[in-house]
PDB file of N, CA and C in Angstrom:
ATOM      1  N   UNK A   1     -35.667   6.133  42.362  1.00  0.00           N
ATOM      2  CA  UNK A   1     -36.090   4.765  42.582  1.00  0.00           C
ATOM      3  C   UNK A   1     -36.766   4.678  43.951  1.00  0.00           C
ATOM      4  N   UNK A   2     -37.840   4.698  43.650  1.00  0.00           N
ATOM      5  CA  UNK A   2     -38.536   4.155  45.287  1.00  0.00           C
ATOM      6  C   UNK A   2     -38.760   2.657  45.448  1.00  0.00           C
ATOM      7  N   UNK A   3     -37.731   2.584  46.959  1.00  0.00           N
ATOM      8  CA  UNK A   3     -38.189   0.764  47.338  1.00  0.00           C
ATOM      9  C   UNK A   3     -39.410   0.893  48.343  1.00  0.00           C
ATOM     10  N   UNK A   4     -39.687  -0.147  47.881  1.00  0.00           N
ATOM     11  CA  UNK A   4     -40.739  -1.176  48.895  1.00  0.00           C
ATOM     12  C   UNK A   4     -40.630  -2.042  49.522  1.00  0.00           C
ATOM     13  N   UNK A   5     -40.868  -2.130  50.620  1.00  0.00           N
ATOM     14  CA  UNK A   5     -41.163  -3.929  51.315  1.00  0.00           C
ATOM     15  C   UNK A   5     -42.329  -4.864  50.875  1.00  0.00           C
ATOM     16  N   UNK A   6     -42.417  -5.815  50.072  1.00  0.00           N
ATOM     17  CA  UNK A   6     -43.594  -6.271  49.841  1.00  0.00           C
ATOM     18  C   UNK A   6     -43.013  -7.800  49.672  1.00  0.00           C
ATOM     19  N   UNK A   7     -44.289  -8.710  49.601  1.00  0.00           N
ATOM     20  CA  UNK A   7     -44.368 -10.129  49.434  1.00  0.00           C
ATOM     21  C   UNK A   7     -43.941 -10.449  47.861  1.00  0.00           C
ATOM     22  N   UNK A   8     -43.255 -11.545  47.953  1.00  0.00           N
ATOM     23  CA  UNK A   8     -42.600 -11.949  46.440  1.00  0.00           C
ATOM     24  C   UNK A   8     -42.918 -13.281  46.738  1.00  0.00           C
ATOM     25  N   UNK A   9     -44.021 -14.048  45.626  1.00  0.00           N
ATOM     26  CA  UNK A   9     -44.797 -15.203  45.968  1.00  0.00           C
ATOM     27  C   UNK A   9     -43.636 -17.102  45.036  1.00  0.00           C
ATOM     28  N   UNK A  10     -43.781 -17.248  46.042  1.00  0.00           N
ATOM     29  CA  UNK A  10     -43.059 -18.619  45.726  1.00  0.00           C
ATOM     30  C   UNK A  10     -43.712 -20.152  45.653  1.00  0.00           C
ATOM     31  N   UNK A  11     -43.727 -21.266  45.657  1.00  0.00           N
ATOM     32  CA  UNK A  11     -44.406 -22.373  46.208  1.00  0.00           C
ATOM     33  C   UNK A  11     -45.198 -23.087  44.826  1.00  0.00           C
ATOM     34  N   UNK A  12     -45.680 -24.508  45.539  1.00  0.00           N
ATOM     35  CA  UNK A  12     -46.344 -24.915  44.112  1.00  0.00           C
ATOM     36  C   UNK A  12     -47.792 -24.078  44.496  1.00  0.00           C
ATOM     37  N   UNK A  13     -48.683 -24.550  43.438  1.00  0.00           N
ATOM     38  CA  UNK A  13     -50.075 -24.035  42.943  1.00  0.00           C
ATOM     39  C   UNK A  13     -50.412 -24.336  44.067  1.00  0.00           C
ATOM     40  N   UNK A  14     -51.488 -23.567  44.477  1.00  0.00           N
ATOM     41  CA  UNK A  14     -52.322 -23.867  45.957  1.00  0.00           C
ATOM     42  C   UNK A  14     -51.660 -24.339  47.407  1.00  0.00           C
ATOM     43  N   UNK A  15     -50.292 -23.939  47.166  1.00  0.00           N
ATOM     44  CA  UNK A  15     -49.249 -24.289  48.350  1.00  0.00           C
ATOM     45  C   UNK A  15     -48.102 -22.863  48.254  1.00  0.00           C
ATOM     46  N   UNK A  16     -48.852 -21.681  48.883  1.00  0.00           N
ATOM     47  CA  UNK A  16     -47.833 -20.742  48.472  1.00  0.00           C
ATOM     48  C   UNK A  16     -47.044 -20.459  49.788  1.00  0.00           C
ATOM     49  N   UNK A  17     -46.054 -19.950  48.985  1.00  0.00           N
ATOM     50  CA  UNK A  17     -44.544 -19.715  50.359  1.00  0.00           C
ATOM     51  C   UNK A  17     -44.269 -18.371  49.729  1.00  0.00           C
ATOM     52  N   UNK A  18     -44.378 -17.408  50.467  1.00  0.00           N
ATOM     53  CA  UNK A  18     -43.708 -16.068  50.254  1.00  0.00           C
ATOM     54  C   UNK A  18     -42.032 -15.564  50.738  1.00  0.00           C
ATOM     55  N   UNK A  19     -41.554 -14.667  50.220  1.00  0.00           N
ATOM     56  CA  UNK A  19     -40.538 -14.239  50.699  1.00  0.00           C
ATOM     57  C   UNK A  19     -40.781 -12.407  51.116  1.00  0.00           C
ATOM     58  N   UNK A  20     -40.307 -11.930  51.881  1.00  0.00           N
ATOM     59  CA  UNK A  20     -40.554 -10.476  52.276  1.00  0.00           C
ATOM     60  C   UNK A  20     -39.266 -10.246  51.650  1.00  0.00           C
ATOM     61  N   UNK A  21     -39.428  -9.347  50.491  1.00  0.00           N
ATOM     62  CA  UNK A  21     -38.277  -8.454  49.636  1.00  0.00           C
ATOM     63  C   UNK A  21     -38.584  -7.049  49.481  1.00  0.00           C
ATOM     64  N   UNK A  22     -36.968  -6.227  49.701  1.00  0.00           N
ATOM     65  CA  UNK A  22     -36.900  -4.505  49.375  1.00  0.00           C
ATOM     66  C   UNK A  22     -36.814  -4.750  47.873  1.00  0.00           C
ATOM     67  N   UNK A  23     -37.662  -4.317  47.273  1.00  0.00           N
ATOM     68  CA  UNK A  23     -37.783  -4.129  45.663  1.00  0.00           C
ATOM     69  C   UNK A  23     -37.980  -2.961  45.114  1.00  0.00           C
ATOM     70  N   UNK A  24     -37.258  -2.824  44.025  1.00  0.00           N
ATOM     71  CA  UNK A  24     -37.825  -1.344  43.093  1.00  0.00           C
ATOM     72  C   UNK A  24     -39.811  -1.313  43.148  1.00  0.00           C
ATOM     73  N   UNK A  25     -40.166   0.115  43.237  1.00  0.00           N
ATOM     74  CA  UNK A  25     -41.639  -0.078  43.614  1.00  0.00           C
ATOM     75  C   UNK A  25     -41.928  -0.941  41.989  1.00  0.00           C
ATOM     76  N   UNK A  26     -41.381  -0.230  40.792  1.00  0.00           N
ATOM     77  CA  UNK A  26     -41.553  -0.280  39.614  1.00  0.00           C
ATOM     78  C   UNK A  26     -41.855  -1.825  38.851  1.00  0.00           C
ATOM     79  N   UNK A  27     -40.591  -2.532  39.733  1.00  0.00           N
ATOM     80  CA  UNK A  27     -40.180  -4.029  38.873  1.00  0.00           C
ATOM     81  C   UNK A  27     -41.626  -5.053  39.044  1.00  0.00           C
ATOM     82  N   UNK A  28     -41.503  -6.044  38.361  1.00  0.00           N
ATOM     83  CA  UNK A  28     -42.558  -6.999  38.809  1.00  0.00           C
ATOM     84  C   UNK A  28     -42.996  -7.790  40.203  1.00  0.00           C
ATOM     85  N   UNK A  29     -43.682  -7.938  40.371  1.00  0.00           N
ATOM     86  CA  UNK A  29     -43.899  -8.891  41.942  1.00  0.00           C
ATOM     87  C   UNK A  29     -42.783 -10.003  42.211  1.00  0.00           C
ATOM     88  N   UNK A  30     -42.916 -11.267  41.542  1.00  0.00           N
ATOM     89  CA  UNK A  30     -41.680 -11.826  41.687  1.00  0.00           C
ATOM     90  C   UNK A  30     -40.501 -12.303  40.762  1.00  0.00           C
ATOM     91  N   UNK A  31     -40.307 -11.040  40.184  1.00  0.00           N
ATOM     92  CA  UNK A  31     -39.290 -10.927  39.814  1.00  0.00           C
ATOM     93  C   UNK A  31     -37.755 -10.229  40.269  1.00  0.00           C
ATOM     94  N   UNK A  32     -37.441  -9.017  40.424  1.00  0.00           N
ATOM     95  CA  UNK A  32     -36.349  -8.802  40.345  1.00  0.00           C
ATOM     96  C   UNK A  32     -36.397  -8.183  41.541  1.00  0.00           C
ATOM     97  N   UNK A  33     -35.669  -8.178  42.693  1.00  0.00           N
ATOM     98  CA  UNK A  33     -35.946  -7.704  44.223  1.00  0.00           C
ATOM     99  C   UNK A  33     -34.173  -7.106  44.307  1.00  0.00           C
ATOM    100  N   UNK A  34     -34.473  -6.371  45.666  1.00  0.00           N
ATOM    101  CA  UNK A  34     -32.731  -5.956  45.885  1.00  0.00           C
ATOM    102  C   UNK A  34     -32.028  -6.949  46.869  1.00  0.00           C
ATOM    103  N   UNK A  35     -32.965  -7.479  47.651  1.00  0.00           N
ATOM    104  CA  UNK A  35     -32.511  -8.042  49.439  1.00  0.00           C
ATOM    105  C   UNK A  35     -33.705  -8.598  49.688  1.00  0.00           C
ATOM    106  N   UNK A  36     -33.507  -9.923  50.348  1.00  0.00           N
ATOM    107  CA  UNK A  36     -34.457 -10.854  50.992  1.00  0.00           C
ATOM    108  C   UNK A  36     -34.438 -10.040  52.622  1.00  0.00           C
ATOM    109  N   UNK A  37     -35.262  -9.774  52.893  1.00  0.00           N
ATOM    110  CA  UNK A  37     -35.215  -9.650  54.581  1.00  0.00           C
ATOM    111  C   UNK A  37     -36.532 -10.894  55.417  1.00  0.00           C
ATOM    112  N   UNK A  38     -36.810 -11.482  54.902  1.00  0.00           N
ATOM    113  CA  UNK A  38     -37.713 -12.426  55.523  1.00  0.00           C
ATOM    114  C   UNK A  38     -38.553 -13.360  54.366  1.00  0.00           C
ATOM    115  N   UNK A  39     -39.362 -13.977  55.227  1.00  0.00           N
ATOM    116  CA  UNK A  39     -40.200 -15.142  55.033  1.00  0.00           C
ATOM    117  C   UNK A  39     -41.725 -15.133  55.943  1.00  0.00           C
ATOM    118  N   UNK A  40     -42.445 -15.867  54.576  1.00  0.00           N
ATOM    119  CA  UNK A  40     -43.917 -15.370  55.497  1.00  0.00           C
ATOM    120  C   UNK A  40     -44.597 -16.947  54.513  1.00  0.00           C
ATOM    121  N   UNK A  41     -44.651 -18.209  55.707  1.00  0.00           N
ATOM    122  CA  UNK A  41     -45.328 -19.324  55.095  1.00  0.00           C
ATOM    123  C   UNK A  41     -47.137 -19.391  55.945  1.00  0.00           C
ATOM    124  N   UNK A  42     -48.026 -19.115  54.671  1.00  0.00           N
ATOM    125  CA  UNK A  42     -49.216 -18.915  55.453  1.00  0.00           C
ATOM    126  C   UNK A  42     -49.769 -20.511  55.759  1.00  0.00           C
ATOM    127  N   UNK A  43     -48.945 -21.797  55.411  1.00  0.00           N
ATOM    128  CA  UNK A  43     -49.770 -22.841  55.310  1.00  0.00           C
ATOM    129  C   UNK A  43     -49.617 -23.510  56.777  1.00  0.00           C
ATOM    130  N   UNK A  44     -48.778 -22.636  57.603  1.00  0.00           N
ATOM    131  CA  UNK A  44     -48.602 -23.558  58.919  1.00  0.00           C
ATOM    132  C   UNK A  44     -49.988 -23.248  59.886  1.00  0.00           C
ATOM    133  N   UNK A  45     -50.201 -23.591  60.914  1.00  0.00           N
ATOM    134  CA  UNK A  45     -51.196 -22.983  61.733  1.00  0.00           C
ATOM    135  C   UNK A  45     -50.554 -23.186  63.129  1.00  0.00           C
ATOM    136  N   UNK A  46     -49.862 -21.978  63.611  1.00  0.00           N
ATOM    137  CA  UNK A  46     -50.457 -20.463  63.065  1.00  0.00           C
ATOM    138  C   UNK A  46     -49.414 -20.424  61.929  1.00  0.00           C
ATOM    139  N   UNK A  47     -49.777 -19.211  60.988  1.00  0.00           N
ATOM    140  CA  UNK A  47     -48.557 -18.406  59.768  1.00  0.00           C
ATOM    141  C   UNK A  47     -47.169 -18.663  60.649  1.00  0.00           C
ATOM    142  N   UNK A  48     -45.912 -18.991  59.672  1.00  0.00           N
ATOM    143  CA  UNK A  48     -44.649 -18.751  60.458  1.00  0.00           C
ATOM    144  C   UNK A  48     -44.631 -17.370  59.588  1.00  0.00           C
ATOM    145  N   UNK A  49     -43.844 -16.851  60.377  1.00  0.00           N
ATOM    146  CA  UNK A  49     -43.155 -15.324  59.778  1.00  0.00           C
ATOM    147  C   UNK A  49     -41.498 -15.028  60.432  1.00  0.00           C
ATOM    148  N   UNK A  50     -41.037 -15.583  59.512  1.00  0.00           N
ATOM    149  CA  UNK A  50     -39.307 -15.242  60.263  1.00  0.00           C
ATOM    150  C   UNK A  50     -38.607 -13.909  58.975  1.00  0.00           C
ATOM    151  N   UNK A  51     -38.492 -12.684  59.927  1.00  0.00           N
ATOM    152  CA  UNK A  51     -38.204 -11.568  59.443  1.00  0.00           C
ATOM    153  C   UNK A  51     -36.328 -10.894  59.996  1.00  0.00           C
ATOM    154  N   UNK A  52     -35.870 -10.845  59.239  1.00  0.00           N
ATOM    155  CA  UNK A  52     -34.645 -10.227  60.021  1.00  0.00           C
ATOM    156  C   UNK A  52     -35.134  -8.738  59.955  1.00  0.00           C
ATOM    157  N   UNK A  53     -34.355  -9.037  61.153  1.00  0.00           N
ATOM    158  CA  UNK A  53     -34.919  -7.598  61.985  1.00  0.00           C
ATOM    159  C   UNK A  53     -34.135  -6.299  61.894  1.00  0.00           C
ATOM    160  N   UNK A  54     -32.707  -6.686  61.864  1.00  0.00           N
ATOM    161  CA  UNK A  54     -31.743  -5.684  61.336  1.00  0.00           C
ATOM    162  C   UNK A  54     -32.060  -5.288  60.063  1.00  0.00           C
ATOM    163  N   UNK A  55     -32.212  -6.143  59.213  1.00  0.00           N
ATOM    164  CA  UNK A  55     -31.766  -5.601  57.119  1.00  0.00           C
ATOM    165  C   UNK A  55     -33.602  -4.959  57.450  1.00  0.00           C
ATOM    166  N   UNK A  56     -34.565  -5.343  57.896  1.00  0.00           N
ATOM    167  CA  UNK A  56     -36.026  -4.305  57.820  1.00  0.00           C
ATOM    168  C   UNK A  56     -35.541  -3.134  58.721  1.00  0.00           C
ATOM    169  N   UNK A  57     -35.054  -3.237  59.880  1.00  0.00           N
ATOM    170  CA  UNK A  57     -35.282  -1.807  60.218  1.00  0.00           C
ATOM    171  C   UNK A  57     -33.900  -1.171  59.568  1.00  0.00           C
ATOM    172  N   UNK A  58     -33.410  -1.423  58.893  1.00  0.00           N
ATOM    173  CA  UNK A  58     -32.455  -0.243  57.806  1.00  0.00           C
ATOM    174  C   UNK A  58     -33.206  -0.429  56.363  1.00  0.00           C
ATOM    175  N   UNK A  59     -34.102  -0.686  56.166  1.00  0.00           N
ATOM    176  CA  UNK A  59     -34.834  -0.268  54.784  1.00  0.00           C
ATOM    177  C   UNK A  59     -35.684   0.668  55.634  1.00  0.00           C
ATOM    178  N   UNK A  60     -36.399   0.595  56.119  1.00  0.00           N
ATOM    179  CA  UNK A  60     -37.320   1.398  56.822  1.00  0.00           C
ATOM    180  C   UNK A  60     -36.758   2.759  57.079  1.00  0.00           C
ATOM    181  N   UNK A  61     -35.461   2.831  57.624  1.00  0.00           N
ATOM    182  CA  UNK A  61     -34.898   3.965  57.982  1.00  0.00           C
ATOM    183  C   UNK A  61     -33.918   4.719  56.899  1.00  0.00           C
ATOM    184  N   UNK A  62     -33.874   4.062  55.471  1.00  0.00           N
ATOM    185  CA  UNK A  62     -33.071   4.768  54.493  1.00  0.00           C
ATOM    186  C   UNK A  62     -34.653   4.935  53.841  1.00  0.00           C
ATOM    187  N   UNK A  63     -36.004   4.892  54.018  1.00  0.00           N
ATOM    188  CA  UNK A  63     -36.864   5.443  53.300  1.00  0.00           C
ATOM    189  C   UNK A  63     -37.715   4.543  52.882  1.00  0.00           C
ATOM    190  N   UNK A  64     -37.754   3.155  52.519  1.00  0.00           N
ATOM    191  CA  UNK A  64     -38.328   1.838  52.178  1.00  0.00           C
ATOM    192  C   UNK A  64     -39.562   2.204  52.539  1.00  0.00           C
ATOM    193  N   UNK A  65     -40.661   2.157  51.831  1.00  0.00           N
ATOM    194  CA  UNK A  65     -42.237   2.036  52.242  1.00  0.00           C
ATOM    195  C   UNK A  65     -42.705   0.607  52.169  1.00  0.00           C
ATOM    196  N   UNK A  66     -43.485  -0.321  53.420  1.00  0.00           N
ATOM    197  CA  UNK A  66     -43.875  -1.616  53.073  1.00  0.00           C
ATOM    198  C   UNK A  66     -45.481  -1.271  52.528  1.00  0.00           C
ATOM    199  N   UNK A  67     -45.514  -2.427  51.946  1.00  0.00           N
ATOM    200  CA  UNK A  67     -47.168  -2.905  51.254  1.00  0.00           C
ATOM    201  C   UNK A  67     -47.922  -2.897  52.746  1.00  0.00           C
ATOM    202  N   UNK A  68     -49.333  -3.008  52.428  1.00  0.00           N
ATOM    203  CA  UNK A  68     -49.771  -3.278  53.727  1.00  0.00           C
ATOM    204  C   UNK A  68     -49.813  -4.038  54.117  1.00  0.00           C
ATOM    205  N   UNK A  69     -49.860  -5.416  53.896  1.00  0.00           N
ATOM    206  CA  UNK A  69     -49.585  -6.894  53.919  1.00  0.00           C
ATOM    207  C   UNK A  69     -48.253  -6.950  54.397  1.00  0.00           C
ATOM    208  N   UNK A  70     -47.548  -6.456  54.432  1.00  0.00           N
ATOM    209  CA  UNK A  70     -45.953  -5.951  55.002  1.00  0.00           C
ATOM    210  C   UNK A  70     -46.108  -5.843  56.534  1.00  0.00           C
ATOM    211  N   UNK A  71     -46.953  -4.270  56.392  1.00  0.00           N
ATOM    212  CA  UNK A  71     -47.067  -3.630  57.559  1.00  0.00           C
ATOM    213  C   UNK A  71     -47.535  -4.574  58.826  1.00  0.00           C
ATOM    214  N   UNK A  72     -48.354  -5.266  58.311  1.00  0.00           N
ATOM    215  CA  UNK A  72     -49.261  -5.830  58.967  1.00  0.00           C
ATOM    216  C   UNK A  72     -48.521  -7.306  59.942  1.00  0.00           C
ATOM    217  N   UNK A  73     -47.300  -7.661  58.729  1.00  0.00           N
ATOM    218  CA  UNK A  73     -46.586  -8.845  59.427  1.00  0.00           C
ATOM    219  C   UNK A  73     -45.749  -8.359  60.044  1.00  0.00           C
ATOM    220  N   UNK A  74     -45.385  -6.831  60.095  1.00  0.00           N
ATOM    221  CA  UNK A  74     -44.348  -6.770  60.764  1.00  0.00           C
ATOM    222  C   UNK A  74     -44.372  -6.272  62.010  1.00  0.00           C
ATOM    223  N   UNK A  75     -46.039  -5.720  62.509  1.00  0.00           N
ATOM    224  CA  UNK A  75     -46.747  -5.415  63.455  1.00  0.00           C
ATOM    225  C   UNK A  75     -46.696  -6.597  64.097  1.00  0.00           C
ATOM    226  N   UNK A  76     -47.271  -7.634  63.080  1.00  0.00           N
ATOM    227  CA  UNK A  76     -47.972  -9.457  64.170  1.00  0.00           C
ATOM    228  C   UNK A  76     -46.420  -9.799  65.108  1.00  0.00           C
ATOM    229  N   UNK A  77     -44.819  -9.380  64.145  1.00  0.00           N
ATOM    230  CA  UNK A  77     -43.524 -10.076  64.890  1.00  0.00           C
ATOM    231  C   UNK A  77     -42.814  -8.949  65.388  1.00  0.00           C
ATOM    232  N   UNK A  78     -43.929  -7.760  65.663  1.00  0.00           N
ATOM    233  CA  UNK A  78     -43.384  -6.927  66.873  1.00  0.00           C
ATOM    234  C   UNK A  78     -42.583  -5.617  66.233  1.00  0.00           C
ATOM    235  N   UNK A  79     -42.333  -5.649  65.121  1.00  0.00           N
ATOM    236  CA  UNK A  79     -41.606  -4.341  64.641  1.00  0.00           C
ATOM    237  C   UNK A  79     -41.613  -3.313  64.294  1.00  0.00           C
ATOM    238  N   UNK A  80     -41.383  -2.312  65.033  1.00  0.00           N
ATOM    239  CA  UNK A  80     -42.063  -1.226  64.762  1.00  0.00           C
ATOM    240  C   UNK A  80     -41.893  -0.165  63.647  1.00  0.00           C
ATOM    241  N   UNK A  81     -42.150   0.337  63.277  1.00  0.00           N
ATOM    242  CA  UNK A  81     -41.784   1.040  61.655  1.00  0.00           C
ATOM    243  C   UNK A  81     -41.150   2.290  62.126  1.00  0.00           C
ATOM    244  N   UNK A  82     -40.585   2.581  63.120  1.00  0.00           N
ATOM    245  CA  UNK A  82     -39.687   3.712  63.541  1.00  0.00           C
ATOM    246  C   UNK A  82     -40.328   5.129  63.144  1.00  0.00           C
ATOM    247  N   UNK A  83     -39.525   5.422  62.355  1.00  0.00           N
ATOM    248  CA  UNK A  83     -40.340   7.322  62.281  1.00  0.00           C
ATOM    249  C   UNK A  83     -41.415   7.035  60.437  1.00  0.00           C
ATOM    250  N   UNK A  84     -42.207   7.042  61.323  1.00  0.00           N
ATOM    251  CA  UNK A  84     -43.360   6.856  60.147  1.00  0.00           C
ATOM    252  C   UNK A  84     -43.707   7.963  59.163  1.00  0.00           C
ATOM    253  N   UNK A  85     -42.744   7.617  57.977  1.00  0.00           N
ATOM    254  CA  UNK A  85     -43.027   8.364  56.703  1.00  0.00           C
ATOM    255  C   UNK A  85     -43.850   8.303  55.488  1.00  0.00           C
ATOM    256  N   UNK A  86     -44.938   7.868  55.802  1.00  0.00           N
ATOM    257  CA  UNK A  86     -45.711   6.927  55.020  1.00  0.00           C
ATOM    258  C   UNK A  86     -47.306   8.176  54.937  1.00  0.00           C
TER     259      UNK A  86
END
């Protein structure tokens, strides 16, 4: 089973709210996830992005690969992806 970090899309039509979930790479987008580790609302200005920082850096470090859209938010709130296996 390989997990991922990726966006799992929430919100009404044209008002989306994401959640950052460790998911089977396999399962559907937003469907079936293991662990919420954050939130990513693009409608504020600027984006909020509130990520726990503990439950990401232990997916990261038991093997978790993020999406790049992942990578990218977790760069903008400072986190670094530790020993990069990617």
């Amino acid at each position: 089973m390989a997990v991922r970090l990726r966006l799992a899309r929430l919100g009404a039509k044209k008002r989306p709210f994401y959640r950052i979930v460790a998911s089977d790479s396999e399962s559907p987008r937003d469907w079936r996830f293991i662990e919420v580790v954050g939130t990513y609302d693009p409608n504020h200005d600027p984006a909020k992005i509130d990520i726990k920082e503990a439950k990401v850096k232990k997916w990261l470090d038991d093997g978790a690969l993020p999406t790049e859209t992942v990578a990218s938010l977790l760069k903008k709130a400072g986190i670094s992806r530790g020993s990069d296996k990617a």
